[in-house]
Protein backbone atom coordinates (compact mmCIF):
# COMPACT_ATOMS: atom_id res chain seq x y z
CA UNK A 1 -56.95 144.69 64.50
CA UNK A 2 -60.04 146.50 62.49
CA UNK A 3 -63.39 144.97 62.34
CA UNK A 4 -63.03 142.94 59.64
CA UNK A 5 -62.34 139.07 58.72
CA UNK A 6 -58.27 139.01 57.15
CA UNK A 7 -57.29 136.10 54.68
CA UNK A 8 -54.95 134.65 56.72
CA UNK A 9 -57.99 133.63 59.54
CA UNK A 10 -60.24 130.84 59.27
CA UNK A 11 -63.96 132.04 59.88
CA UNK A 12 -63.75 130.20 62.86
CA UNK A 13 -60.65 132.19 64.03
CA UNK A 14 -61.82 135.52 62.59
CA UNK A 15 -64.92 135.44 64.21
CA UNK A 16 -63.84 134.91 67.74
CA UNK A 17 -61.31 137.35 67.39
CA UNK A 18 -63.12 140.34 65.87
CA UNK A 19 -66.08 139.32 68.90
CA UNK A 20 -63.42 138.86 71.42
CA UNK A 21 -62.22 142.52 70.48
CA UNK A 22 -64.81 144.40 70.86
CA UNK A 23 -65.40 142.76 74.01
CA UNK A 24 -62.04 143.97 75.55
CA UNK A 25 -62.78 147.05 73.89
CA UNK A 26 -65.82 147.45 75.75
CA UNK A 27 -64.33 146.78 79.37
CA UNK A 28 -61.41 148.95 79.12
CA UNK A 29 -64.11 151.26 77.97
CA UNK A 30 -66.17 150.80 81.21
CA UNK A 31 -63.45 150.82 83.89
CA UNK A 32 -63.20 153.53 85.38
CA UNK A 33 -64.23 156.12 82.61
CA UNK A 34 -63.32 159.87 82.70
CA UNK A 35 -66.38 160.35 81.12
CA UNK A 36 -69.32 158.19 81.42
CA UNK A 37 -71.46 159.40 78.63
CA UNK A 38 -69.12 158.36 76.25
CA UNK A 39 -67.84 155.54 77.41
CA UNK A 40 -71.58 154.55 77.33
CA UNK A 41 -72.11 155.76 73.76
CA UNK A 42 -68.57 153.76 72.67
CA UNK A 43 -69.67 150.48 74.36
CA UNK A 44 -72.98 150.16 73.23
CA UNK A 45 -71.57 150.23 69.98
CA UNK A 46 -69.06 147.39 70.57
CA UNK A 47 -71.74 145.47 71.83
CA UNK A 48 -74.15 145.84 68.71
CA UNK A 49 -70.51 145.04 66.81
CA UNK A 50 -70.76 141.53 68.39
CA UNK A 51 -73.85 140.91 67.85
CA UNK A 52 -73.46 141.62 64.27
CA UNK A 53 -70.80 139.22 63.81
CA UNK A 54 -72.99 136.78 66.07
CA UNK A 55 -75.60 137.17 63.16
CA UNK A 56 -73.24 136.35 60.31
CA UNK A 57 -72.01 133.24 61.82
CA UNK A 58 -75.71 132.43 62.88
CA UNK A 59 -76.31 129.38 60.90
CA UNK A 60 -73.35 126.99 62.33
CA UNK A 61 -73.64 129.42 65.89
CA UNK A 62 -76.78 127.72 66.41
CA UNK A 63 -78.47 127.86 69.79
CA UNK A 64 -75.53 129.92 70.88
CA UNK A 65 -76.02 132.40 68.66
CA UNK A 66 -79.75 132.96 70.05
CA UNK A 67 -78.12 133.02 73.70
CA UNK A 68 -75.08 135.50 73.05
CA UNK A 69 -77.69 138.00 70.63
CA UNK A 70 -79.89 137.86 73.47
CA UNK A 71 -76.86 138.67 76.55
CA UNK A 72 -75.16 141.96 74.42
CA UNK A 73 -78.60 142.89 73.73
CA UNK A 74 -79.91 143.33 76.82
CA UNK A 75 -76.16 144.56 77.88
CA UNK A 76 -77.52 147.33 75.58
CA UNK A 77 -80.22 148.31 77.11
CA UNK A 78 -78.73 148.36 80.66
CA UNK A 79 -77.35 151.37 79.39
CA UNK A 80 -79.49 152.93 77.19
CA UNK A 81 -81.54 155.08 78.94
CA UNK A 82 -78.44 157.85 79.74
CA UNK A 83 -77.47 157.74 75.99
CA UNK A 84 -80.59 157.85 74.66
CA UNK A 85 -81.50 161.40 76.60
CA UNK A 86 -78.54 162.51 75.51
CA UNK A 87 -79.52 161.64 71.47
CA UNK A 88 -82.60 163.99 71.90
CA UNK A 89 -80.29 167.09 72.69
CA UNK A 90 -78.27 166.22 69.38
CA UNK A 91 -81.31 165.45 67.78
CA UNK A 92 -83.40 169.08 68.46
CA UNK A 93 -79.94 170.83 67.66
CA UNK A 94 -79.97 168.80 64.13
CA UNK A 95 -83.62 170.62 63.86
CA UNK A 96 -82.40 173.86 65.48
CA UNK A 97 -79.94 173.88 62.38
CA UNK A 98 -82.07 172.40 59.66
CA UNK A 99 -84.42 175.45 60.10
CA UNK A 100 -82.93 177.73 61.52
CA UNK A 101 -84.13 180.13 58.67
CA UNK A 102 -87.32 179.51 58.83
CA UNK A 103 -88.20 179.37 62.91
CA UNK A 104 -87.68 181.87 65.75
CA UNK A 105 -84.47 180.70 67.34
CA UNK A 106 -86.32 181.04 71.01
CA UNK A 107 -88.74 177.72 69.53
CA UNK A 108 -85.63 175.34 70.05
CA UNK A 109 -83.86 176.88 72.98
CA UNK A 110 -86.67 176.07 74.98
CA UNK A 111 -86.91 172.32 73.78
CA UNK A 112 -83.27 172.12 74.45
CA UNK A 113 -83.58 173.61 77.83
CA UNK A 114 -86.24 170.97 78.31
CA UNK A 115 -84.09 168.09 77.07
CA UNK A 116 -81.04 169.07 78.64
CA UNK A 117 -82.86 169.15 82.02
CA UNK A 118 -84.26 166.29 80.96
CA UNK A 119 -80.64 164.54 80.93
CA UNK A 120 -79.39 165.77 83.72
CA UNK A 121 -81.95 164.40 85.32
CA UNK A 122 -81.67 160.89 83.92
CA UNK A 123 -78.21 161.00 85.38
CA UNK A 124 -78.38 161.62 88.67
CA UNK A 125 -81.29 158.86 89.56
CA UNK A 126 -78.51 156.51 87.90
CA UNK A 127 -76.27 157.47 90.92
CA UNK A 128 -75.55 153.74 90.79
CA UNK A 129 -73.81 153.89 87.25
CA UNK A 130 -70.41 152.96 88.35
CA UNK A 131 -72.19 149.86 90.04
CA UNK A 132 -74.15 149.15 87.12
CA UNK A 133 -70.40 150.00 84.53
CA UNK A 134 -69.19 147.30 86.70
CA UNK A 135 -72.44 144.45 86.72
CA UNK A 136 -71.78 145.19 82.73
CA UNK A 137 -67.96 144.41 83.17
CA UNK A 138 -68.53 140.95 85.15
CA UNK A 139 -71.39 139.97 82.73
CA UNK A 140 -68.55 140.47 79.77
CA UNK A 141 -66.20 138.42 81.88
CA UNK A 142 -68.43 135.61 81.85
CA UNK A 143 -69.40 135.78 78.08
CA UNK A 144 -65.44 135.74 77.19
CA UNK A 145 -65.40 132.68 79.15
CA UNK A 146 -67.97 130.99 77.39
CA UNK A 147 -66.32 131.37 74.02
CA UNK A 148 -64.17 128.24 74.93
CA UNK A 149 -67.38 126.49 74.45
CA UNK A 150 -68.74 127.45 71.32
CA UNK A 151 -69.08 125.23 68.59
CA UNK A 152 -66.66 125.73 65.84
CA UNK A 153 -67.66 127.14 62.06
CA UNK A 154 -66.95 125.23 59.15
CA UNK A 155 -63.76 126.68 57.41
CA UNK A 156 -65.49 128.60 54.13
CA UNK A 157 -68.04 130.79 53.08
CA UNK A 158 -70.68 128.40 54.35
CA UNK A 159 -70.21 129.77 57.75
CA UNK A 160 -71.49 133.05 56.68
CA UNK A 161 -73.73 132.39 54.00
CA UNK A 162 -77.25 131.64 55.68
CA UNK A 163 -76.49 134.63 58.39
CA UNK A 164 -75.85 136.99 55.33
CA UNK A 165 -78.99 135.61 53.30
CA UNK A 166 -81.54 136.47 56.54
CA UNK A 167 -79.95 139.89 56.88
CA UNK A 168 -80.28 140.85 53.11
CA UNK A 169 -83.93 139.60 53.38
CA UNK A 170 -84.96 141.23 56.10
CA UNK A 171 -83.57 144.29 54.86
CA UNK A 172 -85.81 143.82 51.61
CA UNK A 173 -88.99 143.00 53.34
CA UNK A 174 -87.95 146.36 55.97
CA UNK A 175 -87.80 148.19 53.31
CA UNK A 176 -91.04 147.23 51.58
CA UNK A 177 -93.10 147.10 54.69
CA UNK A 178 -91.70 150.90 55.93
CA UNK A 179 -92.82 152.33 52.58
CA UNK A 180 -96.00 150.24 52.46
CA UNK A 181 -96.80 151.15 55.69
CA UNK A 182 -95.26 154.32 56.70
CA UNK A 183 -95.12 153.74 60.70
CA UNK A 184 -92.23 155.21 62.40
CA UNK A 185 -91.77 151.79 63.96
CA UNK A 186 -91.28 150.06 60.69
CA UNK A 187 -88.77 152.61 59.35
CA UNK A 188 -87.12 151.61 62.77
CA UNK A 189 -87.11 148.48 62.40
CA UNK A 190 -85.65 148.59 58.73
CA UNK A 191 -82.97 150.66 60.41
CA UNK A 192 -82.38 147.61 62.50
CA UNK A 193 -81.73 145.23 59.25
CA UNK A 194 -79.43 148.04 57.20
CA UNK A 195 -77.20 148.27 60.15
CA UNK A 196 -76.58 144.98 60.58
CA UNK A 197 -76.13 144.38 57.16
CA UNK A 198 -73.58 147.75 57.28
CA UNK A 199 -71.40 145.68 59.73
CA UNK A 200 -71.30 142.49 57.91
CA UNK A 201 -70.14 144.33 54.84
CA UNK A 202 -67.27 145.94 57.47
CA UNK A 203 -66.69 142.23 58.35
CA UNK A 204 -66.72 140.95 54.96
CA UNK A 205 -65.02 143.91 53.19
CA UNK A 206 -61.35 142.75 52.61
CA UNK A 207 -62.69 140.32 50.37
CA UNK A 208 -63.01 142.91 47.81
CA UNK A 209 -62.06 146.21 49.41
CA UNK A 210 -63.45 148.77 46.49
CA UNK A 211 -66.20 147.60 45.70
CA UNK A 212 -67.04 146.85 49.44
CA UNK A 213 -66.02 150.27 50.56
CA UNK A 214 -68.96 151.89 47.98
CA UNK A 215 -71.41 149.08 49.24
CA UNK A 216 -70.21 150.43 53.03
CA UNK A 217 -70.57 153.67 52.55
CA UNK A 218 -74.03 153.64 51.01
CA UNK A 219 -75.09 151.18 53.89
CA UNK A 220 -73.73 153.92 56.29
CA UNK A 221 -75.53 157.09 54.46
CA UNK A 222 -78.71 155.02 54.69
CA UNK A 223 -78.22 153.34 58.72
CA UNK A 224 -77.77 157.69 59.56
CA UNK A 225 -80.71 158.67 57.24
CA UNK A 226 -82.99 156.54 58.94
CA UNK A 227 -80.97 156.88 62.55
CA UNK A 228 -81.87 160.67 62.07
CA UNK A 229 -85.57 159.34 61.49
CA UNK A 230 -85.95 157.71 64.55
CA UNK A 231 -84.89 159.95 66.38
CA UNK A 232 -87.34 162.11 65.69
CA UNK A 233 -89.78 159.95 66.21
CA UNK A 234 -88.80 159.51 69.87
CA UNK A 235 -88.14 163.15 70.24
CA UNK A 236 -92.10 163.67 68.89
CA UNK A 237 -93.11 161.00 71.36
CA UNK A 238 -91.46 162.88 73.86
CA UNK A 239 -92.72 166.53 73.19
CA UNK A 240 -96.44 164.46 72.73
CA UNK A 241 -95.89 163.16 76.41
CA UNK A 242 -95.00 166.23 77.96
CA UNK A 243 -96.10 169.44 76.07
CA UNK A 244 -96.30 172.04 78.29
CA UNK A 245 -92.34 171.49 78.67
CA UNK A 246 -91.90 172.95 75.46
CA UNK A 247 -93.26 175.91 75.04
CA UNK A 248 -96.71 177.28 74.38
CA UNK A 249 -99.41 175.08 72.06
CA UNK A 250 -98.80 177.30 69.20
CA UNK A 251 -94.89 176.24 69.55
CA UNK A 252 -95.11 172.23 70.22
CA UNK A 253 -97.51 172.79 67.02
CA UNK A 254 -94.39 173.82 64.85
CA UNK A 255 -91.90 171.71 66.42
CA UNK A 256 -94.10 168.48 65.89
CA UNK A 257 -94.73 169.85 61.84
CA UNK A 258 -91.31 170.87 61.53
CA UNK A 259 -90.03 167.48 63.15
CA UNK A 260 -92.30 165.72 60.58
CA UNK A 261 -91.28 167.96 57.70
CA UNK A 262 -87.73 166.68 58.12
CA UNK A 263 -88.94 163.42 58.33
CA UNK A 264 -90.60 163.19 55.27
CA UNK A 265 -87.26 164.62 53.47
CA UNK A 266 -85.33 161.96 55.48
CA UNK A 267 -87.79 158.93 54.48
CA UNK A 268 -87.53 160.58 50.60
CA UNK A 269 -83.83 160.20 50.60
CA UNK A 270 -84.04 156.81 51.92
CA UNK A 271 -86.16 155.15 49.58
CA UNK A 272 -83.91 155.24 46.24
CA UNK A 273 -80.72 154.37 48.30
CA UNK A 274 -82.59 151.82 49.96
CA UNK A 275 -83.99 150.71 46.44
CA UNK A 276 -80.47 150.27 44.76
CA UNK A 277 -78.64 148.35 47.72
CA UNK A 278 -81.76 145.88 48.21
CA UNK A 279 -81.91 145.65 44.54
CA UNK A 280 -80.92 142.51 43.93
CA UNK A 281 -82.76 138.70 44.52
CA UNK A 282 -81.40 137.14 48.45
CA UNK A 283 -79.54 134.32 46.25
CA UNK A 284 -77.58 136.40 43.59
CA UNK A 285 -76.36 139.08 46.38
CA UNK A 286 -75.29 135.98 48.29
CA UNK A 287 -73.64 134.00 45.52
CA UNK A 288 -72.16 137.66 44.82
CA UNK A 289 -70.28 138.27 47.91
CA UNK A 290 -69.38 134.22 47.99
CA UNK A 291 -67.80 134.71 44.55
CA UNK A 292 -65.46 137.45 45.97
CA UNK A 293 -64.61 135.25 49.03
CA UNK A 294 -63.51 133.08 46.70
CA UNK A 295 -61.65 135.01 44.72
CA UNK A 296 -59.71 136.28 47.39
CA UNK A 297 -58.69 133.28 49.00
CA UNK A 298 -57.78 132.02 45.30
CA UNK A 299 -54.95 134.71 45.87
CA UNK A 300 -53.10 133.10 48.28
């Protein structure tokens, strides 16, 4: 089934199933992959999927909740590092093509050589990765297993309501504290709250499905907008770390101002989107998405 909560599914049910899916998804992804990167890539995703869905059902979740978060994050980050060399190739051709008027061509084939060598790199000191594919398999093993032992979550929109009401807040005070103080790791972390709130939406969307899908989409323009952000940020922090890499000092000079350029463009395009989904008070968006649970299981 999709990643989202059906009518016929009590919260209870629908969140063990849409956490236990992704978690199958993820192992069939990791056995034995034709190709690693993307297997990577497609699993990291599943496991930021669960977590999501950990976060709605936080309040009855408990202390489990805390555990689980804490296991598919740092499932995460056992495979980041290949995937996130491979983001700073995408990311310098996203450059390469948002300028490629208005810089000599040579400027990002050298960064790319850079990052690409960069990557290769990465991968072969991870000659363990099947090892480490199958460490993340086990560990998944084990977290199915413990789902017999989680408590269950009451049967309405209770079960979701307090998870939903932190993620809407910390979206607003993200936002307010990345445009207050304009630190790339605040805009980061605000990237942090939007996605999460992008997949509760997903979870929550069959309760209204148009007006859902228009919330989803804007929550996915924004989670890109500010994805893009960061990763320039990290590619910056790269080219600052090793300049001579990349070119002469008169060419990490225009890739840093060009990098920050798009940034600023990025941040400006963020800001109203960001200012009309976080527009409303915690408690009315809330009561707002209760009122169309309700409605929909009126239906039946």
């Amino acid at each position: 089934m999709s990643y989202r909560l059906v009518r016929n599914e009590t919260p209870n049910e629908g969140i063990r199933r849409v956490i236990l899916e992704q978690i199958d998804n993820a192992r069939s992804m990791l056995n034995g992959p034709e190709h690693p990167h993307d297997a990577v890539h497609d699993a990291r995703k599943c496991f930021k999927k669960i977590r999501a869905a950990l976060r709605l059902a936080r309040g009855p979740l408990d202390d489990v909740y805390s555990e689980e978060n804490a296991c598919f994050r740092d499932l995460g980050r056992e495979l980041s590092r290949l995937r996130d060399a491979e983001a700073m190739i995408e990311t310098i051709d996203r450059l390469a093509e948002t300028f490629q008027s208005q810089a000599r061509p040579a400027l990002f084939q050298t960064a790319r050589g850079e990052l690409v060598s960069r990557r290769d790199t990465v991968a072969k000191q991870q000659i363990d990765l099947t090892q480490k594919l199958h460490d993340v398999s086990e560990t998944l093993d084990r977290a199915r297993r413990r789902m017999d032992e989680w408590p269950e979550v009451p049967g309405d929109f209770s079960a979701f309501a307090p998870g939903l009401a932190k993620t809407y807040r910390r979206g607003v005070e993200g936002m307010e504290t990345a445009f207050d103080e304009p630190a790339d790791e605040n805009f980061h972390e605000w990237r942090k709250r939007v996605k999460y709130l992008w997949y509760h939406v997903r979870l929550l969307q069959n309760t209204w499905p148009k007006v859902m899908r228009a919330l989803r989409s804007s929550l996915k323009t924004l989670a890109r907008t500010l994805g893009h952000d960061h990763d320039l940020a990290v590619l910056c922090q790269r080219i600052r770390h090793s300049p001579e890499a990349f070119g002469s000092e008169t060419d990490v000079e225009t890739l840093l101002a060009l990098a920050a350029r798009h940034q600023k463009d990025l941040r400006t395009e963020a800001e109203p989107l960001g200012m009309h989904i976080y527009a409303e008070r915690v408690s009315d968006f809330v009561d707002r998405i209760e009122a169309y649970w309700q409605a929909w299981h009126a239906a039946d």
